[in-house]
Protein backbone atom coordinates (compact mmCIF):
# COMPACT_ATOMS: atom_id res chain seq x y z
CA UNK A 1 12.48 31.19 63.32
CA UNK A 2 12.92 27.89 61.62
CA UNK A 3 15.64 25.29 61.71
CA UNK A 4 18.59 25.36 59.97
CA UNK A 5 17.75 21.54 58.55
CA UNK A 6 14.47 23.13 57.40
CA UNK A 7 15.58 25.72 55.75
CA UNK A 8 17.73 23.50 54.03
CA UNK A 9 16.55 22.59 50.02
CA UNK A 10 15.81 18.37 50.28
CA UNK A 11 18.80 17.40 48.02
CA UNK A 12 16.63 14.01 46.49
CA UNK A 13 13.67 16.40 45.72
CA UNK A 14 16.53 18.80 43.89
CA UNK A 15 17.44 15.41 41.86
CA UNK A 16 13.79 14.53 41.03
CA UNK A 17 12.21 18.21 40.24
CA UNK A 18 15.47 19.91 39.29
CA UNK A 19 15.65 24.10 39.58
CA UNK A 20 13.54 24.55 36.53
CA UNK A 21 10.59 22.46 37.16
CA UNK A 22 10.05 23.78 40.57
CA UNK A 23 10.21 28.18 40.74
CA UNK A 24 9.79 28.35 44.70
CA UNK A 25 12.14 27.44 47.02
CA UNK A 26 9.47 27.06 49.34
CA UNK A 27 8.15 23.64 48.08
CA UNK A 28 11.82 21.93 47.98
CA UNK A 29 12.36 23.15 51.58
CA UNK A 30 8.96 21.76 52.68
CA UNK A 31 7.48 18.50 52.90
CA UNK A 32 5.26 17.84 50.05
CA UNK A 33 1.85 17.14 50.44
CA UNK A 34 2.04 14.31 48.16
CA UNK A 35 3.09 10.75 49.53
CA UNK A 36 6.36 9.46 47.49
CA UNK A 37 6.79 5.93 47.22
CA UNK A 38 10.54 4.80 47.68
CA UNK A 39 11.35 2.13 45.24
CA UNK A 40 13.18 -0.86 46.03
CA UNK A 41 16.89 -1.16 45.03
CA UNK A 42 16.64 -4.09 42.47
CA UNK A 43 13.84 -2.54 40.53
CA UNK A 44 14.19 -3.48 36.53
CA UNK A 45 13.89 -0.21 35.34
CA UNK A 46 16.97 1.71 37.10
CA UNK A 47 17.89 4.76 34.51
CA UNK A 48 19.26 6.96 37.34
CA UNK A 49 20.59 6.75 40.62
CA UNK A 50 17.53 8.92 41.58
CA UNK A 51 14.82 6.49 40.03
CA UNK A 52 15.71 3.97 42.59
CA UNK A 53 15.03 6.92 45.60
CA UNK A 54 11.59 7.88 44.49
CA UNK A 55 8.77 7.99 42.12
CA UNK A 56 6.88 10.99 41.61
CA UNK A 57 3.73 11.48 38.55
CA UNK A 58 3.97 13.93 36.20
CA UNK A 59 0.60 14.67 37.42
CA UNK A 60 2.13 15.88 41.21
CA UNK A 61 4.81 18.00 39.34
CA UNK A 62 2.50 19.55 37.30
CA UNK A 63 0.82 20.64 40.65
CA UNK A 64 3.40 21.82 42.11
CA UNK A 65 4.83 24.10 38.86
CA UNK A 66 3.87 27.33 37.30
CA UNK A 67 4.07 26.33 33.83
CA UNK A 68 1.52 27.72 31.73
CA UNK A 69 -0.26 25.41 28.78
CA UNK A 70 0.61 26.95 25.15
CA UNK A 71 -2.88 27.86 23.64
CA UNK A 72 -3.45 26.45 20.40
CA UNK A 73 -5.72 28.72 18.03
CA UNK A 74 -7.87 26.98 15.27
CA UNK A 75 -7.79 28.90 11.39
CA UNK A 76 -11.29 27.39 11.05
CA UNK A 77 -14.86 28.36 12.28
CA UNK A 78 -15.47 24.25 12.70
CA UNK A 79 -14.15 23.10 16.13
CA UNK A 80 -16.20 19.36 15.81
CA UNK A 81 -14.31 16.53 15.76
CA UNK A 82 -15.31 14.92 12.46
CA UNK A 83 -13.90 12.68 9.94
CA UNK A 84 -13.92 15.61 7.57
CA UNK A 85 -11.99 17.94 10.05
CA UNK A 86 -9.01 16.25 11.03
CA UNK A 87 -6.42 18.41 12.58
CA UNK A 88 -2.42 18.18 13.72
CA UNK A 89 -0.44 20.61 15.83
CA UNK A 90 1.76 22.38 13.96
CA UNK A 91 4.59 24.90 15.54
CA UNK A 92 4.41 28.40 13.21
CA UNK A 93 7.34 30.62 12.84
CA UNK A 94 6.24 33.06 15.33
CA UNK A 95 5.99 30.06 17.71
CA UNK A 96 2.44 30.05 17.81
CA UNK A 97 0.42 26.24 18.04
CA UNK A 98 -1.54 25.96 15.02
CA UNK A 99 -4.32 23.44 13.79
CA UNK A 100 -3.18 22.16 10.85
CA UNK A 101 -6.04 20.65 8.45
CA UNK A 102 -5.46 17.22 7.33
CA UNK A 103 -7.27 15.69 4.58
CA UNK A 104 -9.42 12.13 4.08
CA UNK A 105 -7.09 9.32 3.27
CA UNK A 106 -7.36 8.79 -0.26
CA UNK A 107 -8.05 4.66 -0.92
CA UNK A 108 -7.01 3.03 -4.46
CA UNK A 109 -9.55 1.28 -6.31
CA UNK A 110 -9.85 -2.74 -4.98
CA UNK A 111 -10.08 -6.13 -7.56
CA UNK A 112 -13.90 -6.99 -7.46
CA UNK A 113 -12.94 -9.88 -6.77
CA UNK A 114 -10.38 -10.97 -4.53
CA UNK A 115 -10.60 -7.17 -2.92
CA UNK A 116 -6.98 -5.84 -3.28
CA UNK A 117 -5.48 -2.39 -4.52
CA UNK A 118 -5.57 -2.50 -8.24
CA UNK A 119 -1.56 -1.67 -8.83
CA UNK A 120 -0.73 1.01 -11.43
CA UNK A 121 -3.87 2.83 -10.22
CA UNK A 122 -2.89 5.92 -8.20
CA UNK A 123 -4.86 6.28 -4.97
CA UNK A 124 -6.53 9.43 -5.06
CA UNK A 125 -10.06 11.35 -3.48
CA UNK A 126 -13.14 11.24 -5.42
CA UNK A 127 -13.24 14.40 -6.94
CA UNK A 128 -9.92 13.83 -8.23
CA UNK A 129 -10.88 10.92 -10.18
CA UNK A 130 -13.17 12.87 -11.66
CA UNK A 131 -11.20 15.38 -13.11
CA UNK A 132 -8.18 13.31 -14.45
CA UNK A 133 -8.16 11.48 -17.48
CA UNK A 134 -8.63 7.87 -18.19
CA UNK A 135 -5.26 6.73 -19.16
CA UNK A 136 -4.72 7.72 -15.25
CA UNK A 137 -7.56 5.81 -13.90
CA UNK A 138 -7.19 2.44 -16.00
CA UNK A 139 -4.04 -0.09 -17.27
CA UNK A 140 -3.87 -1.71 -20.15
CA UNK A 141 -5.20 -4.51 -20.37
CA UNK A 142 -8.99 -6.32 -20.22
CA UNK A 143 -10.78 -5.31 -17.05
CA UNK A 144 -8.09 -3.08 -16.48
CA UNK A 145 -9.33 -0.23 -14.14
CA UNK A 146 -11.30 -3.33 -12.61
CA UNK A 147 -9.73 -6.56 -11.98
CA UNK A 148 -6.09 -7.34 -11.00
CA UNK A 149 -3.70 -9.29 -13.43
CA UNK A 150 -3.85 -12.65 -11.41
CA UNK A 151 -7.99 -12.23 -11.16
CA UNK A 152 -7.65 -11.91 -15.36
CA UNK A 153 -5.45 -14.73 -15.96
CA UNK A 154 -7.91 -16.70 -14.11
CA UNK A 155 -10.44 -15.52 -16.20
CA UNK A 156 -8.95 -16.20 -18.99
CA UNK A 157 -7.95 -20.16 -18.00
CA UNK A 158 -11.27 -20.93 -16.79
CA UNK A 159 -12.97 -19.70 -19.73
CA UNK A 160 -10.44 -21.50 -22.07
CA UNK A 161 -11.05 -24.79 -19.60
CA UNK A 162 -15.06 -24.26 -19.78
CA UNK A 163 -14.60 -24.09 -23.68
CA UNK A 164 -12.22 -27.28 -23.69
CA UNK A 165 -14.88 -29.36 -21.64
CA UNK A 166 -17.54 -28.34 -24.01
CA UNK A 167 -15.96 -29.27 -27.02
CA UNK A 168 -15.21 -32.76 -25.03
CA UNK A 169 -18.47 -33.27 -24.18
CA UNK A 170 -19.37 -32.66 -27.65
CA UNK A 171 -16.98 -35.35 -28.87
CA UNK A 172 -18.17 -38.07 -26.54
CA UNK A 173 -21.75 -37.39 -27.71
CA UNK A 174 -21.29 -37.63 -31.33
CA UNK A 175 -18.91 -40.73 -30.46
CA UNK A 176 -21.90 -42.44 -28.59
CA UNK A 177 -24.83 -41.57 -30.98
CA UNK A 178 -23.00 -43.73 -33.87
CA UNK A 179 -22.91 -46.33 -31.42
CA UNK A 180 -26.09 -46.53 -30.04
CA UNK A 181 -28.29 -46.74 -33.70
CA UNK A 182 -25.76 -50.23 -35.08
CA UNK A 183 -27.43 -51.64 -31.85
């Protein structure tokens, strides 16, 4: 028969696998096939007094269990991994996985020209903004669906400045034709 010390469930192996992960006796009694690397005792990341005995992958305990993968059924007939068919893993109340269908990101419309959100402008998909009126799509205000306030004040000064120099210009001319015809 076998020896008593055998027979005997490795107690460190009982720390690291526990009763649940592990169904048969048989591989906490044997040696596992698997080398385990014994970690140091001043190792930085010490949670448990079992960390510091050994280090074993989820990847070996996986092996080694009988734990089945939960199948996760798709409500769709498109399984392709598109933009357009993004997809998160729901739990339903029968405890079924489910696909659940996300939609596109909607994007609020950008300042043409320094290229941020336009604020009071709700972000919303194209076919949206087609269907909702244009109070919703617009603020009031000059190039309001289109420009944002600081891009319109700007505007607005430079436009005012460009008119100011003109007018100066137009001064210093009619200043310096009088001038020019006494000589």
């Amino acid at each position: 028969m076998t020896d008593p010390e055998q027979a005997r469930p490795n107690p460190k192996l009982m720390m690291i696998l526990g009763s649940r992960r592990c169904p048969s006796p048989s591989v906490l009694t044997s040696t596992p096939s698997y080398p385990l690397r014994v970690l140091p005792p001043n190792t930085k990341h010490q949670h448990s007094p079992s960390a510091s005995l050994f280090f074993v992958t989820h990847r070996q305990i996986q092996a080694n269990s009988d734990e089945m993968v939960q199948r996760v059924t798709l409500r769709t007939r498109k399984s392709y991994n598109t933009t357009s068919n993004l997809r998160r893993i729901i739990k339903t109340p029968g405890g079924k996985l489910s696909y659940l269908r996300l939609h596109k990101q909607a994007t609020s419309p950008k300042c043409g020209d320094c290229h941020t959100g336009l604020p009071g402008v709700p972000a919303l998909r194209p076919v949206r903004y087609a269907t909702v009126s244009k109070r919703i799509k617009t603020v009031q205000r000059p190039y309001g669906g289109s420009r944002c306030g600081n891009c319109v004040r700007d505007r607005i000064v430079r436009a005012f400045l460009v008119e100011e120099a003109k007018i100066v210009k137009k001064v210093l001319k009619s200043q310096a034709v009088p001038t020019k015809s006494k000589k």
